[in-house]
Every structure is written in structure tokens, then in C-alpha cells.
N, C-alpha and C. Protein backbone atom coordinates (compact mmCIF):
# COMPACT_ATOMS: atom_id res chain seq x y z
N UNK A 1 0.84 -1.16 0.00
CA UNK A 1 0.00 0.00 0.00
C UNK A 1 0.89 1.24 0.00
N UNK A 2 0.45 2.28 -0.83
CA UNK A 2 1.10 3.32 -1.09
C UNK A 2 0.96 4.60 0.58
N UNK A 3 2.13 4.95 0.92
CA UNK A 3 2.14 5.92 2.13
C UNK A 3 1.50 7.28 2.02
N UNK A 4 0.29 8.01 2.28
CA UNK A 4 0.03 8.89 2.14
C UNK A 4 1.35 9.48 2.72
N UNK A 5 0.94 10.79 1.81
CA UNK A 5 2.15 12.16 2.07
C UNK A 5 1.53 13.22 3.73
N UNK A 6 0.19 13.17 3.82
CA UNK A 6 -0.11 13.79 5.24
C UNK A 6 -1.28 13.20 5.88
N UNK A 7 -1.10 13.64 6.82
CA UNK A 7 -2.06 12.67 7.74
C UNK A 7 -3.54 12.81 7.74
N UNK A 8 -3.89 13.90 7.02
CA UNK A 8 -5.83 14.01 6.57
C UNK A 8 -5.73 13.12 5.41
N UNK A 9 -4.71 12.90 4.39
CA UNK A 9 -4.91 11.94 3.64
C UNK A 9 -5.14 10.23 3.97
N UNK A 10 -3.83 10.34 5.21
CA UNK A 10 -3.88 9.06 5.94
C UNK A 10 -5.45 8.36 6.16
N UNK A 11 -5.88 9.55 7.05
CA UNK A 11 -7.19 9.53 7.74
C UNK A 11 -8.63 8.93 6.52
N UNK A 12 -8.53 9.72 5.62
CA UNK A 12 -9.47 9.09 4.46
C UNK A 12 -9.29 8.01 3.51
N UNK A 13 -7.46 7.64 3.82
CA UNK A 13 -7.22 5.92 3.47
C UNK A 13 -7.81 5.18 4.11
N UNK A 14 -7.64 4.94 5.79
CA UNK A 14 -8.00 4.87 6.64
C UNK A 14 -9.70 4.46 6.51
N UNK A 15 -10.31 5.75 6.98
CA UNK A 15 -11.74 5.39 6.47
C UNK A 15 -12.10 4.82 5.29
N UNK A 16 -11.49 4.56 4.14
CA UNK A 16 -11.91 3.97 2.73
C UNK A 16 -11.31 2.66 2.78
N UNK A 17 -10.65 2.34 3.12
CA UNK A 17 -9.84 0.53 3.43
C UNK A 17 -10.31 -0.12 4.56
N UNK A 18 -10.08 0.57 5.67
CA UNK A 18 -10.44 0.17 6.59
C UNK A 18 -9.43 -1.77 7.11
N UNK A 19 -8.53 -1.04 6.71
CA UNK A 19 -6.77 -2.09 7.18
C UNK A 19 -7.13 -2.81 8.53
N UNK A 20 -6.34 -4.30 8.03
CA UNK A 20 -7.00 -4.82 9.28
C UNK A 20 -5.71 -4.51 10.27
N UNK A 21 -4.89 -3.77 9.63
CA UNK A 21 -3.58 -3.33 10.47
C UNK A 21 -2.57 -2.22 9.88
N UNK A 22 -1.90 -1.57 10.87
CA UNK A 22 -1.16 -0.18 10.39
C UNK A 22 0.16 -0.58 10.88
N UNK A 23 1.20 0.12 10.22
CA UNK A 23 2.08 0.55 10.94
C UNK A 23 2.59 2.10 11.04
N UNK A 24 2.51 2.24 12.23
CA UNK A 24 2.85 3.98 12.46
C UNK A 24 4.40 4.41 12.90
N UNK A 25 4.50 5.14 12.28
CA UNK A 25 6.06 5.68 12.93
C UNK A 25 6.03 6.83 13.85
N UNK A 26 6.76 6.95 15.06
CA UNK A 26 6.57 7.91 16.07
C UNK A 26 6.47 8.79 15.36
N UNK A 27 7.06 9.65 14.75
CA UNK A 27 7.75 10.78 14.41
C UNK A 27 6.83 10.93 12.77
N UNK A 28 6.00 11.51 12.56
CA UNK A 28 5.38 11.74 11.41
C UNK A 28 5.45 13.31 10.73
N UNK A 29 5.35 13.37 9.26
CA UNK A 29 5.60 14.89 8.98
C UNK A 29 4.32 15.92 9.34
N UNK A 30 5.43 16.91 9.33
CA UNK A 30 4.28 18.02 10.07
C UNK A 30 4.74 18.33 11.71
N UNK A 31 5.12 17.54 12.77
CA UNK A 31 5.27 17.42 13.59
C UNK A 31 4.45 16.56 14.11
N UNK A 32 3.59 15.81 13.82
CA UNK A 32 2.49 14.63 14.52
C UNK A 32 3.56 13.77 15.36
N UNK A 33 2.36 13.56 16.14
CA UNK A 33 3.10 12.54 17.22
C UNK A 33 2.71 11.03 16.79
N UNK A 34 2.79 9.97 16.55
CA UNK A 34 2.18 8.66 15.71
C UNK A 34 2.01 8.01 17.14
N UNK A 35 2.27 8.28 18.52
CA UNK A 35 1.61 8.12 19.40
C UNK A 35 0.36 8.39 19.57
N UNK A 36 0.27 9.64 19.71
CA UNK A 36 -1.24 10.14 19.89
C UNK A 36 -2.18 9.95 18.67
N UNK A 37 -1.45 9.61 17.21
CA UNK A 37 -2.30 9.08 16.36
C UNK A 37 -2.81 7.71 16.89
N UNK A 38 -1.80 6.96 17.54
CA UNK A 38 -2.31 5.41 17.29
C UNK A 38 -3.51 5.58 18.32
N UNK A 39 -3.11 6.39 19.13
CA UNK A 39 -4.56 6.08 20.37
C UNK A 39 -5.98 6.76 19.60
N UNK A 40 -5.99 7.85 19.00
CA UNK A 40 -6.73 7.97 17.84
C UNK A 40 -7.48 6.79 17.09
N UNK A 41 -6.78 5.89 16.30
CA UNK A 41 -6.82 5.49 15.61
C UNK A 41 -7.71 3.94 16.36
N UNK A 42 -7.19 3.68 17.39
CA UNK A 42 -7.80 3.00 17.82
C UNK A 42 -9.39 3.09 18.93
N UNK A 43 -9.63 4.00 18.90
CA UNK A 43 -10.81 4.85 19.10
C UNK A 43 -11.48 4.43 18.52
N UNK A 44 -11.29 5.01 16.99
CA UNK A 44 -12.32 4.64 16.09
C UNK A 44 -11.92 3.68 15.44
N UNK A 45 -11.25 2.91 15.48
CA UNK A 45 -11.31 1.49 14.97
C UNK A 45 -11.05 0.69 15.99
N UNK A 46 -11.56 0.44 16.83
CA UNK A 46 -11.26 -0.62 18.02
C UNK A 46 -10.30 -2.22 17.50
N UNK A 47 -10.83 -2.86 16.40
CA UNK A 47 -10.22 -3.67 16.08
C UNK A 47 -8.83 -3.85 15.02
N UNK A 48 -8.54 -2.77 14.96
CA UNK A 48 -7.58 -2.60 14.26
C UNK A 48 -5.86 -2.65 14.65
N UNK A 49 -5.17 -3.53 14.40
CA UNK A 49 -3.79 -3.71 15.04
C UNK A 49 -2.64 -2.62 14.46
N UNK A 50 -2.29 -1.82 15.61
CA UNK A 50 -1.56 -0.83 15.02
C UNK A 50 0.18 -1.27 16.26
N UNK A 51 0.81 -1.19 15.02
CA UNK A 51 2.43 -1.35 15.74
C UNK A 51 2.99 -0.25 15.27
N UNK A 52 4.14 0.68 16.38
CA UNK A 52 4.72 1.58 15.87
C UNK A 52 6.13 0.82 15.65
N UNK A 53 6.36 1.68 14.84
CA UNK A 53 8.08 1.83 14.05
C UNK A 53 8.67 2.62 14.88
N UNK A 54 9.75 2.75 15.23
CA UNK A 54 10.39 3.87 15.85
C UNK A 54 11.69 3.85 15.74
N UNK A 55 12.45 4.98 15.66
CA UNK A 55 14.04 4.96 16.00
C UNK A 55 14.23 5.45 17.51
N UNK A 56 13.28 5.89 18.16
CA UNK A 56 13.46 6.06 19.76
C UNK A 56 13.27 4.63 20.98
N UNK A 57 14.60 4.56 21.31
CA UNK A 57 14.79 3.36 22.52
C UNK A 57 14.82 3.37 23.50
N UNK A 58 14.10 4.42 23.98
CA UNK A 58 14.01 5.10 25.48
C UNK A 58 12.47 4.41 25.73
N UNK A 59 13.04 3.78 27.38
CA UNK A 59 11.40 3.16 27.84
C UNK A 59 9.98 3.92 27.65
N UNK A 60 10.29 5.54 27.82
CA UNK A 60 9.02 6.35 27.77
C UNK A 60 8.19 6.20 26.35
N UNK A 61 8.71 6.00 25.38
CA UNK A 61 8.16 5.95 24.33
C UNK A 61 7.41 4.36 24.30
N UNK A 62 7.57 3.57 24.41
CA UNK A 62 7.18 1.92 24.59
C UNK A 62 6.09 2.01 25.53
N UNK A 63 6.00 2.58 27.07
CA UNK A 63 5.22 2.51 27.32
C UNK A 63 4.25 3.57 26.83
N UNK A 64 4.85 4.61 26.56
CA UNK A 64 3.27 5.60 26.01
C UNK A 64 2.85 4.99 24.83
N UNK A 65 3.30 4.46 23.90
CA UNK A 65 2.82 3.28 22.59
C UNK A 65 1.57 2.39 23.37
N UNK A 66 1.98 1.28 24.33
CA UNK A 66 1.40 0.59 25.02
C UNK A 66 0.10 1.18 25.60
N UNK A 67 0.41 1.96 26.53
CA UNK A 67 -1.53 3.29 26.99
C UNK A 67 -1.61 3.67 25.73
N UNK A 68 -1.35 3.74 24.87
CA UNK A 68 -1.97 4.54 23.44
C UNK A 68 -2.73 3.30 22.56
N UNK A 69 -2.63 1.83 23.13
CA UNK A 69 -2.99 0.81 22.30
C UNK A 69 -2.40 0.14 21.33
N UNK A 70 -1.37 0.46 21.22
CA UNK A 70 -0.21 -0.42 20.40
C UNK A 70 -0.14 -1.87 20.62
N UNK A 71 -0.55 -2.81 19.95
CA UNK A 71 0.20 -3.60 20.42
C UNK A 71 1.25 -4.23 19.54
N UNK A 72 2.70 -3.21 19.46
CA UNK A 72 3.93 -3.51 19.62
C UNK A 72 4.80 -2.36 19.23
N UNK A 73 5.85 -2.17 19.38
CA UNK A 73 6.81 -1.38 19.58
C UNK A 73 8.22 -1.67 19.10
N UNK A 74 8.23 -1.37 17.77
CA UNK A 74 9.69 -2.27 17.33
C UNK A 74 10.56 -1.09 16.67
N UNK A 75 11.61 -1.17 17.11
CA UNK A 75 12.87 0.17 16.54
C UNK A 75 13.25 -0.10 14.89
N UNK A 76 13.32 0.61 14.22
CA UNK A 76 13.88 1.27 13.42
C UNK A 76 15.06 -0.21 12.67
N UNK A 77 15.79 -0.13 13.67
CA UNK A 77 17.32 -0.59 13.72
C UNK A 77 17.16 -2.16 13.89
N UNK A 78 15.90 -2.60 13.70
CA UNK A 78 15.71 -4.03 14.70
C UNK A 78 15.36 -4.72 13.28
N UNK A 79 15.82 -6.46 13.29
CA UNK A 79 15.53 -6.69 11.97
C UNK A 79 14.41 -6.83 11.39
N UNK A 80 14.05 -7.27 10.31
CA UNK A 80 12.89 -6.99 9.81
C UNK A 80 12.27 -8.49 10.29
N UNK A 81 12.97 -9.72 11.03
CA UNK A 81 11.94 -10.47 11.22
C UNK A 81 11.24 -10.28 12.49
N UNK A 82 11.79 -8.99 13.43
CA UNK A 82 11.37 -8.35 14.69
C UNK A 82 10.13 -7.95 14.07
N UNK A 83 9.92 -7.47 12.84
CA UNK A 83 8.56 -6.70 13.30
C UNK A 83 7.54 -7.53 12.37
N UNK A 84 8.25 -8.69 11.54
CA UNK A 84 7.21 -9.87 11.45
C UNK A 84 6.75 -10.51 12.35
N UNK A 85 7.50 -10.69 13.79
CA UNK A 85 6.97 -11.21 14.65
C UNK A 85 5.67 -10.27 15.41
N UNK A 86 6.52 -9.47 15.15
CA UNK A 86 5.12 -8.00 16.08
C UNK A 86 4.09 -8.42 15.06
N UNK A 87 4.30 -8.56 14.25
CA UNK A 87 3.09 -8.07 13.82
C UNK A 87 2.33 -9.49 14.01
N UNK A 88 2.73 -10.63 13.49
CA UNK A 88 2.21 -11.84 13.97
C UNK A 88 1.30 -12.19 15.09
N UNK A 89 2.50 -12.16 16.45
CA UNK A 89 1.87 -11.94 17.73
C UNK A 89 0.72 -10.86 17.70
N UNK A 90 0.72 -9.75 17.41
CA UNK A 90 -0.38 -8.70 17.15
C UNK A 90 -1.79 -9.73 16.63
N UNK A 91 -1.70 -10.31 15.64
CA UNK A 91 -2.95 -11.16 15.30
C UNK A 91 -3.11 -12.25 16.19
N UNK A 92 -2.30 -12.30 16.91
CA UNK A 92 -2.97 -13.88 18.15
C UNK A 92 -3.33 -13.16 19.66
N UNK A 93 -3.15 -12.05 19.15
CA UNK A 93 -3.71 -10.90 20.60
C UNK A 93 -2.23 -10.80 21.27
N UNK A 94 -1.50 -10.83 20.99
CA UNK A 94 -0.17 -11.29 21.87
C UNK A 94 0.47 -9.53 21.47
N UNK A 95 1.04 -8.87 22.18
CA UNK A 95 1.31 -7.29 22.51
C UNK A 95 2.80 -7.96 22.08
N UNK A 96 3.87 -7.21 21.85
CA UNK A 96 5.23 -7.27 21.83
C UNK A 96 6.10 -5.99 21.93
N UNK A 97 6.66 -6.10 22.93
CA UNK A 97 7.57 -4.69 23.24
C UNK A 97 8.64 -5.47 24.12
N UNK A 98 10.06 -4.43 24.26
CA UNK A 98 10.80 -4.35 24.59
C UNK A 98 11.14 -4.99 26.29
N UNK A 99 11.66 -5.38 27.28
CA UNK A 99 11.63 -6.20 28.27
C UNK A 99 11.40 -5.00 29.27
N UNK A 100 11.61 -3.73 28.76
CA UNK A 100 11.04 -3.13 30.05
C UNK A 100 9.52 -2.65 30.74
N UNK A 101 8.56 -3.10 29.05
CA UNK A 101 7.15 -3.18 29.93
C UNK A 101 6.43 -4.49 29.64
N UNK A 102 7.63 -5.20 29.31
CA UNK A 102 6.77 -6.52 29.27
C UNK A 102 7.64 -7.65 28.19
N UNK A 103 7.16 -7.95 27.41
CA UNK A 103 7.69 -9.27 26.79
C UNK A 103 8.33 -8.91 25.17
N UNK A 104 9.71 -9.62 24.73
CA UNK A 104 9.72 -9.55 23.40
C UNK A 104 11.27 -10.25 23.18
């Protein structure tokens, strides 16, 4: 799927697909926070599995992902079968993050 360029575009992909899963990156253009999107996002889509991307490895970000409804949290730098697994576990209900709020 092609990346919208801003996030009202995002938003009307979003509503027109209706993905049975996202991936968000903290850091979005414009200055968006892809935190406070994902908790957004899962608002109005309750069933929808959203994992962030991130290049930030600081615990604060993992757990604010986690209260925001993430379920998973995988860096940037991590290989790409890290966030096949996120995303995996994500479909068996299974959360995946880093060992300091929990399991991965």
C-alpha cells in the first residue's frame, strides 16, 4: 500500500480501506506525534492492530505506545523479522515490546 504524504490523507485511506492493520512511525511529517495518532486510531477502529516503528529506545516511548494501544513497539534498527513477529503476535492478541514493559 502506497504511504500517504499527510495525515488528513492518511485519515481518508484509513476510512476507505479500513486495514485490518497499520504501521505507524513515532515521528510523522508536520510534527504529529504517531503516538497520539495510534490512540486515535484505535478509538475509532477498536479492532484494528496498530504497531509503531520507531528509531526512539528510550522506555518512555514503549510505554506511552502501550496506553496509546499499540500492540507492539519495534525500533527502526531491529531486523525486519522483529517486526514480522510483532506483527504476527499482534494477530494472536499477543502485545510485543521491549523487556522493560513486558515481553519480546
Amino acid at each position: 500500500m502506497k504511504r500517504p504524504a499527510t495525515l488528513p490523507k492518511a485519515w481518508k485511506l484509513m476510512r476507505e480501506l479500513r486495514p485490518d492493520a497499520v504501521i505507524v512511525d513515532v515521528g510523522l511529517p508536520g510534527g504529529e506525534d504517531g503516538i497520539a495518532l495510534t490512540e486515535k486510531l484505535v478509538a475509532e477502529f477498536p479492532a484494528i492492530v496498530v504497531l509503531i516503528l520507531s528509531a526512539h529506545d528510550e522506555p518512555e516511548y514503549a510505554q506511552r505506545a502501550a496506553a496509546a494501544g499499540a500492540m507492539g513497539y519495534v525500533l527502526k534498527n531491529d531486523a525486519v523479522d522483529t517486526l514480522r513477529m510483532a506483527l504476527r503476535n499482534a494477530f494472536k492478541g499477543k502485545r510485543t515490546f521491549r523487556d522493560e514493559i513486558g515481553n519480546f
